[in-house]
Protein backbone atom coordinates (compact mmCIF):
# COMPACT_ATOMS: atom_id res chain seq x y z
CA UNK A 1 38.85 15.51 48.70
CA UNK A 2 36.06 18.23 48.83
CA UNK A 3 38.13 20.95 48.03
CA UNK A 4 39.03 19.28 44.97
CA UNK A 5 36.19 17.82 43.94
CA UNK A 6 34.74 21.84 44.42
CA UNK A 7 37.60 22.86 42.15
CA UNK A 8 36.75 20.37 39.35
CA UNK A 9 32.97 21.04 39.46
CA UNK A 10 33.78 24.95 38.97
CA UNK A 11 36.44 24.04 36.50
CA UNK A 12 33.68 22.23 34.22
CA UNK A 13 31.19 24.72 35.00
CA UNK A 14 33.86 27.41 33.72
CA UNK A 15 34.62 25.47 30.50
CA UNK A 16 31.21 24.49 29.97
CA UNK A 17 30.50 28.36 29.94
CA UNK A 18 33.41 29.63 27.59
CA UNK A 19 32.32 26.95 25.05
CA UNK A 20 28.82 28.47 25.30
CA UNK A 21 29.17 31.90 24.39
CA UNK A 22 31.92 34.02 23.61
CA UNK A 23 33.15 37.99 23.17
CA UNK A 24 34.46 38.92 20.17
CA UNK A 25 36.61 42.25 19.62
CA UNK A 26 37.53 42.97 16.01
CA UNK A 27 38.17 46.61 14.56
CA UNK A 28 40.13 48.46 11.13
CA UNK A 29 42.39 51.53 10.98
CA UNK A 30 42.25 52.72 7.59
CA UNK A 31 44.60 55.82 6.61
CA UNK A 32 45.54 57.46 3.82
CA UNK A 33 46.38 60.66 1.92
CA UNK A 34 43.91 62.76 -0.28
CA UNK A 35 44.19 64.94 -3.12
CA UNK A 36 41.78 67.46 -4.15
CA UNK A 37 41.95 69.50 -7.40
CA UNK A 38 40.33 72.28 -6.74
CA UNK A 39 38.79 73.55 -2.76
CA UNK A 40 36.55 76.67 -2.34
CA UNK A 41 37.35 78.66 0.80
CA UNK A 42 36.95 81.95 1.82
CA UNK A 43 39.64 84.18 3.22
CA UNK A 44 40.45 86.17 5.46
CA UNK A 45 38.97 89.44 3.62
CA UNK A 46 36.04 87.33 2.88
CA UNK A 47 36.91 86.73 -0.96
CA UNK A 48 36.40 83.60 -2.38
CA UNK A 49 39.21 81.68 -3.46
CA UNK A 50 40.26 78.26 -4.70
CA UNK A 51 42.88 75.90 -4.78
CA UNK A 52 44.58 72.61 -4.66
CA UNK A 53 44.00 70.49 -1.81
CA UNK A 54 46.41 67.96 0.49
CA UNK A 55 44.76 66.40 3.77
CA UNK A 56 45.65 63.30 5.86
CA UNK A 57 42.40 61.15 6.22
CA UNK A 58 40.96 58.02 7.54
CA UNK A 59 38.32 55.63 7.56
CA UNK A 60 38.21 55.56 3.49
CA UNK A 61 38.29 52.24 2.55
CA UNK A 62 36.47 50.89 5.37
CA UNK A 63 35.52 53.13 8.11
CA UNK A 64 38.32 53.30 10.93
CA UNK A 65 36.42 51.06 13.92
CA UNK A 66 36.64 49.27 17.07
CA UNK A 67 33.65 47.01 18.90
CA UNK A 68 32.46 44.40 20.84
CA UNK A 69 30.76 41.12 19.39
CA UNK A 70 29.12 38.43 21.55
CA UNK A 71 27.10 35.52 21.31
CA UNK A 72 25.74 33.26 24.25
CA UNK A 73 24.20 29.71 23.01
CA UNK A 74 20.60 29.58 25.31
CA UNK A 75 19.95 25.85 23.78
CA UNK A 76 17.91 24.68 21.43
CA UNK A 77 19.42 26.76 18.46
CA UNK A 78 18.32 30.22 20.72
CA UNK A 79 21.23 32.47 20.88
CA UNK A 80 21.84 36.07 22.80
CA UNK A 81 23.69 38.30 20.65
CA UNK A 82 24.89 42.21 21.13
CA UNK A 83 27.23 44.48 18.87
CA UNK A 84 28.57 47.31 20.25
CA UNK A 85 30.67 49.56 17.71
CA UNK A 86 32.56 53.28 17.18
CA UNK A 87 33.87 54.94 14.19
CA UNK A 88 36.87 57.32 14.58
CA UNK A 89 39.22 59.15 13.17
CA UNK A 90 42.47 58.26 12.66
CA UNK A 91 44.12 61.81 12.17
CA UNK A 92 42.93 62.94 15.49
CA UNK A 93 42.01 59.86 17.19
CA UNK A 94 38.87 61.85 17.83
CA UNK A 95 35.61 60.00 17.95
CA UNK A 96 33.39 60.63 14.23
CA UNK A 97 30.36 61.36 16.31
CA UNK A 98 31.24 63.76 19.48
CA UNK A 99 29.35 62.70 22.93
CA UNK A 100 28.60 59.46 21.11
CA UNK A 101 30.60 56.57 22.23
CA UNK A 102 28.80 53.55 20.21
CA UNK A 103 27.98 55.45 17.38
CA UNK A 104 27.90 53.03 14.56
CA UNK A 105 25.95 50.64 16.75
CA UNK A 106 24.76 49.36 20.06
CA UNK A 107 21.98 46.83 19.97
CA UNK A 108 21.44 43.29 21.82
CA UNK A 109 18.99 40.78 20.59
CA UNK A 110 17.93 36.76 20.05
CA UNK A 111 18.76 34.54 17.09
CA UNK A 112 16.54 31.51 16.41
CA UNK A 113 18.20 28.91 13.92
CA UNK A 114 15.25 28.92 11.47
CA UNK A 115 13.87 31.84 12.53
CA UNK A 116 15.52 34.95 12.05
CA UNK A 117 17.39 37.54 14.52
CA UNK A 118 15.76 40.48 16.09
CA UNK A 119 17.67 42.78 17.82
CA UNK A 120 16.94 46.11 19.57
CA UNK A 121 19.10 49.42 19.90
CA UNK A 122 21.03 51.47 17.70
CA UNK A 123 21.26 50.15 14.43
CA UNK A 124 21.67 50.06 10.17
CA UNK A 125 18.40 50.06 8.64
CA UNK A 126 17.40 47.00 6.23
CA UNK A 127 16.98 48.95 3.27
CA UNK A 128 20.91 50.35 3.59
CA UNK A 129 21.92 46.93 4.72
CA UNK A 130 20.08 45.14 1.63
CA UNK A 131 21.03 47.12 -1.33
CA UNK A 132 24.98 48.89 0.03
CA UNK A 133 26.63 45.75 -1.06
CA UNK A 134 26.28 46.36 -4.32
CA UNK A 135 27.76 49.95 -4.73
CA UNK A 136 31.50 50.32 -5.04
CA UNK A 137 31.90 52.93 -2.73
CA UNK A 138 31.01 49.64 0.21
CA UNK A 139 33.62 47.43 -2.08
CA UNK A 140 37.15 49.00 -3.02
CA UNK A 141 36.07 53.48 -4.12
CA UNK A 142 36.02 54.36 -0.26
CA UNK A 143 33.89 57.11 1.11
CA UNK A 144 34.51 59.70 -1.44
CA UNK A 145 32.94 57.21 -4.33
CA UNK A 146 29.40 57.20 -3.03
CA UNK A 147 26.34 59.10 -4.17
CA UNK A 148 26.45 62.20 -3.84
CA UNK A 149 26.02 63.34 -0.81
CA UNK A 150 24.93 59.75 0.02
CA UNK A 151 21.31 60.90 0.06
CA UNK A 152 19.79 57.48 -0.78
CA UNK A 153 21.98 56.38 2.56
CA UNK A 154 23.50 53.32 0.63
CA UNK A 155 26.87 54.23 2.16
CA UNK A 156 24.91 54.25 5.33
CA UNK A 157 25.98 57.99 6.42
CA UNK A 158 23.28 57.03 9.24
CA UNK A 159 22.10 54.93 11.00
CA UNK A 160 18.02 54.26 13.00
CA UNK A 161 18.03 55.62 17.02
CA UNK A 162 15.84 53.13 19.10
CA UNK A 163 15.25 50.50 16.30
CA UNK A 164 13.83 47.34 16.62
CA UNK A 165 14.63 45.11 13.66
CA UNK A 166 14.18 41.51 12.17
CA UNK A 167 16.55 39.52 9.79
CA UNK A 168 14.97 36.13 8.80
CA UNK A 169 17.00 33.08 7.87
CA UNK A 170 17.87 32.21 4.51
CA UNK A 171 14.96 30.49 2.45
CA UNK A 172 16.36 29.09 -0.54
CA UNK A 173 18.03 31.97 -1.09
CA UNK A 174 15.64 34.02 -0.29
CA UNK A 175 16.27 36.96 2.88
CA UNK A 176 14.06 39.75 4.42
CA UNK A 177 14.53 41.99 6.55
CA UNK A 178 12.56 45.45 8.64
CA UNK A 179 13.55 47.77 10.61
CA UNK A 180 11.53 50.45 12.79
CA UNK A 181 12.69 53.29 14.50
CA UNK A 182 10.80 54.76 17.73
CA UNK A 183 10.72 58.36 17.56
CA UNK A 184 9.98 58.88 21.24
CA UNK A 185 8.45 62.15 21.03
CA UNK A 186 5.20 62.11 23.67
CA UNK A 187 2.08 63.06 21.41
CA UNK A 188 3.69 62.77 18.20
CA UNK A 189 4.18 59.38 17.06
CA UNK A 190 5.55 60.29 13.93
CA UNK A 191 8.22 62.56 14.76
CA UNK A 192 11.66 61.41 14.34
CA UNK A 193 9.94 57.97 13.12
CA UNK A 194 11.72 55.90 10.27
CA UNK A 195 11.35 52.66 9.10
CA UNK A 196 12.81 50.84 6.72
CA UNK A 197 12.43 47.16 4.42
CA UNK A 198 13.83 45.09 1.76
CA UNK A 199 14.58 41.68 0.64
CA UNK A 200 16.97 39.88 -1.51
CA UNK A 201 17.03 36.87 -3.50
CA UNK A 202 20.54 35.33 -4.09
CA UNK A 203 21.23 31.38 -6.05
CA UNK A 204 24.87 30.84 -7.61
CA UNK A 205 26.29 33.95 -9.58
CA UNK A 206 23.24 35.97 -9.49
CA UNK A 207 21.56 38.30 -6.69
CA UNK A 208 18.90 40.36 -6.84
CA UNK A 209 17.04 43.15 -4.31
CA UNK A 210 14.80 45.87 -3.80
CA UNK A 211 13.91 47.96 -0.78
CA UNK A 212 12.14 51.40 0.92
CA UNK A 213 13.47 53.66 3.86
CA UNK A 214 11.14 56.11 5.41
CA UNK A 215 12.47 58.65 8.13
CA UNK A 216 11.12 61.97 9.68
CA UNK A 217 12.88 64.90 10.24
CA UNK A 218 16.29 62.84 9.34
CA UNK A 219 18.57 65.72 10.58
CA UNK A 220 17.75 65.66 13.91
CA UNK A 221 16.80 61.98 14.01
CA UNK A 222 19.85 60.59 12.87
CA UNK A 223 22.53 62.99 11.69
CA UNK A 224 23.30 64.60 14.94
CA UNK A 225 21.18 67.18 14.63
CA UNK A 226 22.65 71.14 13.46
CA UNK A 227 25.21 71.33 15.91
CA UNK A 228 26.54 67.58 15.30
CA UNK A 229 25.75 66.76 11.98
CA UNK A 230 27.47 64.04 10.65
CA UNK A 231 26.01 63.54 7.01
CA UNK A 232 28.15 63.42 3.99
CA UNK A 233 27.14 66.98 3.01
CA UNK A 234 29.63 67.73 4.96
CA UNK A 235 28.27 70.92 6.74
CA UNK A 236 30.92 70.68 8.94
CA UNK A 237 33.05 72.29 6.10
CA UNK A 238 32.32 75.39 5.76
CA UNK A 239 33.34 76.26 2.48
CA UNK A 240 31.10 73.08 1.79
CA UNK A 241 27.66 73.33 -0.03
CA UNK A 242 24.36 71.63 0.30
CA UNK A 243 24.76 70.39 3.47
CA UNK A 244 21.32 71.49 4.38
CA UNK A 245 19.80 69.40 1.73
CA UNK A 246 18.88 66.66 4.18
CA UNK A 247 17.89 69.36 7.31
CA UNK A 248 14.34 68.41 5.81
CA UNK A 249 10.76 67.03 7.11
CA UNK A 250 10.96 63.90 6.07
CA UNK A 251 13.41 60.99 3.21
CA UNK A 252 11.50 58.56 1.40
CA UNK A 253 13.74 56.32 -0.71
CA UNK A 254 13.64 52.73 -2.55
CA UNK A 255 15.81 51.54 -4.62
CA UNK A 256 16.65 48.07 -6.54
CA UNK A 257 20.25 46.33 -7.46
CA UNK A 258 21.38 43.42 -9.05
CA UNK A 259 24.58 41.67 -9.51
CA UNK A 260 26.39 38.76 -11.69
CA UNK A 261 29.61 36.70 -11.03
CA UNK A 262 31.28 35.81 -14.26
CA UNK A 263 34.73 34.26 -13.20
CA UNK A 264 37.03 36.18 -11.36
CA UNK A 265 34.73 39.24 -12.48
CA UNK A 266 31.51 40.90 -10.98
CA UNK A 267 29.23 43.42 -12.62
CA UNK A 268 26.82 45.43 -10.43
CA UNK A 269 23.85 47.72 -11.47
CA UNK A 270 21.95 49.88 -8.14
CA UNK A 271 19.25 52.57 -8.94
CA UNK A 272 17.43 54.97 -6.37
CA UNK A 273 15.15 57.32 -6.14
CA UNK A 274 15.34 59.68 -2.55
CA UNK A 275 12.79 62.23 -1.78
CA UNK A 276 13.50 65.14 0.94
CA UNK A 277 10.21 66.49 1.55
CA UNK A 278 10.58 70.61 2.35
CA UNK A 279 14.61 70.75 2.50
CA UNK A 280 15.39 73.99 4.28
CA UNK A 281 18.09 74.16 1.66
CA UNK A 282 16.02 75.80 -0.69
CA UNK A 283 13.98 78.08 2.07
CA UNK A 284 13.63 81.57 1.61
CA UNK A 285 10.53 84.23 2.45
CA UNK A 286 8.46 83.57 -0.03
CA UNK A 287 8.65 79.83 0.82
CA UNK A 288 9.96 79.39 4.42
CA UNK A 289 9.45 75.73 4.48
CA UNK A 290 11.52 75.30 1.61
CA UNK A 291 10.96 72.73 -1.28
CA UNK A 292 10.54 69.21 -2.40
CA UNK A 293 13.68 68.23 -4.25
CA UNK A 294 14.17 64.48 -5.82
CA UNK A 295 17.49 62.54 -6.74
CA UNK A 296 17.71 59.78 -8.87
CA UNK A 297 20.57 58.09 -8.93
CA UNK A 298 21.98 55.13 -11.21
CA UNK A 299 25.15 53.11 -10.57
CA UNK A 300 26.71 50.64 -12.57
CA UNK A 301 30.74 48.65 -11.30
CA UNK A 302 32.42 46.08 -12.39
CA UNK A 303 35.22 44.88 -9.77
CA UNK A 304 37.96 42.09 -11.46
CA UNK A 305 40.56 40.36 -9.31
CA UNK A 306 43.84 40.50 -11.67
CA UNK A 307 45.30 38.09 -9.03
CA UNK A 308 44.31 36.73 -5.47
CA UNK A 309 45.98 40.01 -4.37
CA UNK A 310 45.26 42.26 -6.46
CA UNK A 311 41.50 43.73 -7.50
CA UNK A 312 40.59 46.10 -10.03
CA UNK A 313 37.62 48.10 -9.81
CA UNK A 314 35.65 50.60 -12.02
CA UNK A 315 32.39 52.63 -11.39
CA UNK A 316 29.94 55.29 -13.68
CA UNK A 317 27.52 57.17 -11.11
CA UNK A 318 24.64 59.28 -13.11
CA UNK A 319 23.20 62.02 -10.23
CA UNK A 320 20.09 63.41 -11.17
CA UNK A 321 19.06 66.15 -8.91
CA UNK A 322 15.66 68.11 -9.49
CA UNK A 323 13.88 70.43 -6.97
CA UNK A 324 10.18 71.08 -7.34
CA UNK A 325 9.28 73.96 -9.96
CA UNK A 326 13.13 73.96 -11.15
CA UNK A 327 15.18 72.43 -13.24
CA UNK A 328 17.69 69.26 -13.31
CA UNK A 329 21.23 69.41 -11.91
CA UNK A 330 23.21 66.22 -12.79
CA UNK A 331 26.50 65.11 -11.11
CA UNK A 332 28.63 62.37 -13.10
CA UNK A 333 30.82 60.26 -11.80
CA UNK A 334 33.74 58.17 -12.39
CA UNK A 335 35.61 55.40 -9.91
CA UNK A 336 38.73 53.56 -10.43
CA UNK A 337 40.51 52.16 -8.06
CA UNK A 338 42.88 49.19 -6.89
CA UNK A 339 43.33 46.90 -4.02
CA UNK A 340 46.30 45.15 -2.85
CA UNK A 341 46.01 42.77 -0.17
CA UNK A 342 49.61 42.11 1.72
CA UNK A 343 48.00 39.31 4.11
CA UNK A 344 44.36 38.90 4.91
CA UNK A 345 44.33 41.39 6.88
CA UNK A 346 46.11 44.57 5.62
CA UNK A 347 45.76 45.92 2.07
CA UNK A 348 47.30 48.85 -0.20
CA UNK A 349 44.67 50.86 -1.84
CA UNK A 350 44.50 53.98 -4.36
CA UNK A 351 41.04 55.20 -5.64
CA UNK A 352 40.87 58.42 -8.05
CA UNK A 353 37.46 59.94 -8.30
CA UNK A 354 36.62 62.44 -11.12
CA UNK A 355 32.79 64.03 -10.92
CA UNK A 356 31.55 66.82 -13.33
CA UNK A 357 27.92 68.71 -12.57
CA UNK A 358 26.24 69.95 -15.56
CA UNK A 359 22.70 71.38 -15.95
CA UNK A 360 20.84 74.02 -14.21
CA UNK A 361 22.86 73.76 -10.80
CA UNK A 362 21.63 73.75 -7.16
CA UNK A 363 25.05 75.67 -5.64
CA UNK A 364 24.93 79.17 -4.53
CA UNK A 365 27.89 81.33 -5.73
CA UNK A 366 28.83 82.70 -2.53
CA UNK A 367 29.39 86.46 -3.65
CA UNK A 368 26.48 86.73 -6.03
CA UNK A 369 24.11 84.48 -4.16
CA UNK A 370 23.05 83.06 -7.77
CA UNK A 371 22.77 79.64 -8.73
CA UNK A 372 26.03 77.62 -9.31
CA UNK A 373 27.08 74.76 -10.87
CA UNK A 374 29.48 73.08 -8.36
CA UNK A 375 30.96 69.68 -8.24
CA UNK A 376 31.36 67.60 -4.59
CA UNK A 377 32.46 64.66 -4.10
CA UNK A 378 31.50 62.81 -1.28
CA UNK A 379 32.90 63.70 2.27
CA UNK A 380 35.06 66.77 0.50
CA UNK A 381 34.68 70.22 0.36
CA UNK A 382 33.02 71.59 -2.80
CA UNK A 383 35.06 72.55 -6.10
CA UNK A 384 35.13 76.27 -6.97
CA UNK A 385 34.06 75.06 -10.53
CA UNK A 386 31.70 72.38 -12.25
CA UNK A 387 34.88 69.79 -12.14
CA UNK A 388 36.65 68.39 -9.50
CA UNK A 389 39.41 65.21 -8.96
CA UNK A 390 40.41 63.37 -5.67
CA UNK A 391 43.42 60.72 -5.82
CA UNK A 392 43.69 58.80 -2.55
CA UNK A 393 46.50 56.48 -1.51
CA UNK A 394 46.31 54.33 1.69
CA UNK A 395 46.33 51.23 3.76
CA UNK A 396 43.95 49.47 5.97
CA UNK A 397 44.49 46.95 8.37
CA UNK A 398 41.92 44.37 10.30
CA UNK A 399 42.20 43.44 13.83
């Protein structure tokens, strides 16, 4: 009688536990095929050449992912919550980050109904998680229809080291949020520092929000510093340029959005300004600390779903690019793209991306070593000319 009284006790105890808390594990592969119209590469004899460009790839639609989710009710609407998460890729299998294992994020934290969530660890900063939602490259124009370069981050090419951040409830609509990122450097505070905050106001169709990200020395804070950069520069291409754009003292961005539901339609407008205080890009010996060079950058979609499977989405991206005591590069850009959903959880996609840079041009011809006017999109080596076209075709499937 014991015995089984023992085993019904732990029996309710182990139920009682389950229905308290549980561990989630979700994940995509995403995988497709890439065109490029025109690559620069140099061969063998160290010419420059140029040409088409085929390449399996991954993670386009929606970065290829795997993690852990959990949640533990404490009572009295206090909950313990973690997230641990890795990118990879799917040609390879390799991981996106090397030596990292959670490299999108690793953070535990409490939840308060009515009060907000703050969380500690590796993590997005507020700013990127405020204002991404309403670029298309987050939606249905994958990696390679961000900004360029994704220097205002709204693509979230990183992410905050030893953050602590808060997320308050909804208040009519209303949501904040903050991040802050420890630098950990003993007698410099400020060194590797960021912080980040923004807040949105959503009711029915409309939404609205506005936000600033501060970080020092953002290469080697959180792009993996020179030998593991991860950025979309893309310096790990190296026929790529301006990779070393961001290797800089410090990125100061803000940066407003709004969007409208109209039916089965939604138009979204997102502007930016990003600041790279002494990019090493532009270092040389008369000014080894290199310059100050400012991007502003203006987006405006409209995504349309044709059918409950099928969505529609177009995209104009004005790059302004302007270092100090020079003049204006500007990088347009052009979206389209489609989305087919075969169940809720695996979709058909194909995105075509068309940019053209025009003005005074921040590339470096490689043989002359004089200013260029190249086109890059996103996550792609750089054109050998001011134009250059990418067609991807893929699929993507949730777990």
């Amino acid at each position: 009688m014991k015995k089984r009284l023992l085993a019904a006790a732990l029996l309710s105890a182990s139920t009682y536990a389950s229905a308290q808390s549980s561990v989630t594990l979700y994940g995509t592969v995403d995988a497709g095929i890439t065109y490029t119209s025109s690559q620069q590469f140099t061969r063998p004899d160290g010419s420059i050449g140029a040409g088409h460009g085929w390449q399996m790839t991954g993670g386009n639609l929606v970065p290829s992912r795997y993690g852990l989710q959990g949640v533990e009710d404490l009572g009295d609407g206090l909950k313990a919550t973690f997230m641990l998460e890795n990118s990879f890729y799917m040609g390879s299998g390799n991981f996106v980050q090397s030596g990292s294992l959670f490299n999108r994020q690793a953070w535990v934290g409490l939840a308060k109904d009515g009060y907000g969530t703050l969380s500690f660890g590796r993590q997005y900063d507020s700013y990127s998680d405020f204002l991404g939602p309403y670029v298309s490259s987050n939606n249905w124009a994958t990696l390679y229809g961000s900004h360029i370069g994704d220097v205002d981050n709204l693509n979230e090419a990183f992410n905050f080291n030893n953050a602590i951040k808060y997320v308050s409830p909804d208040w009519h609509g209303f949501t904040l949020g903050g991040t802050f990122s420890l630098g950990g450097v003993a007698g410099d505070f400020a060194q590797n520092r960021g912080y980040s905050f923004a807040a949105t106001y959503a009711m029915g169709p409309v939404s609205v929000s506005a936000g600033y990200l501060n970080l020092q020395n953002p290469l080697d804070a959180a792009l993996g510093g020179s030998a593991g950069y991860i950025g979309d520069f893309a310096c790990s291409n190296a026929s790529a340029l301006y990779c070393q754009l961001q290797n800089a003292d410090a990125l100061k961005a803000w940066g407003a959005a709004a969007s409208y539901a109209i039916g089965p339609a939604t138009i979204a407008l997102a502007y930016t300004h990003s600041l790279l205080d002494h990019s090493r890009y532009f270092a040389s010996a008369a000014e080894p600390i290199g310059r100050n060079i400012a991007f502003d950058i203006g987006e405006i979609n409209l995504t349309y779903a044709l059918s409950p499977f099928l969505q529609l989405g177009a995209a104009y991206i004005y790059n302004v690019a302007k270092p100090d005591g020079g003049l204006s590069t500007r990088f347009h850009q052009v979206n389209l793209g489609a989305n087919y959903a075969l169940s809720k959880r695996t979709a058909l996609y194909g995105i075509a991306i068309m940019q053209k840079a025009t003005g005074a041009g921040i590339g470096v011809d490689p043989a002359t070593g004089a200013a260029a006017n190249y086109a890059q999109i996103p996550n792609l080596p750089n054109s050998n000319n001011d134009r250059q076209l990418s067609v991807t075709l893929g699929i993507r499937h949730n777990f």
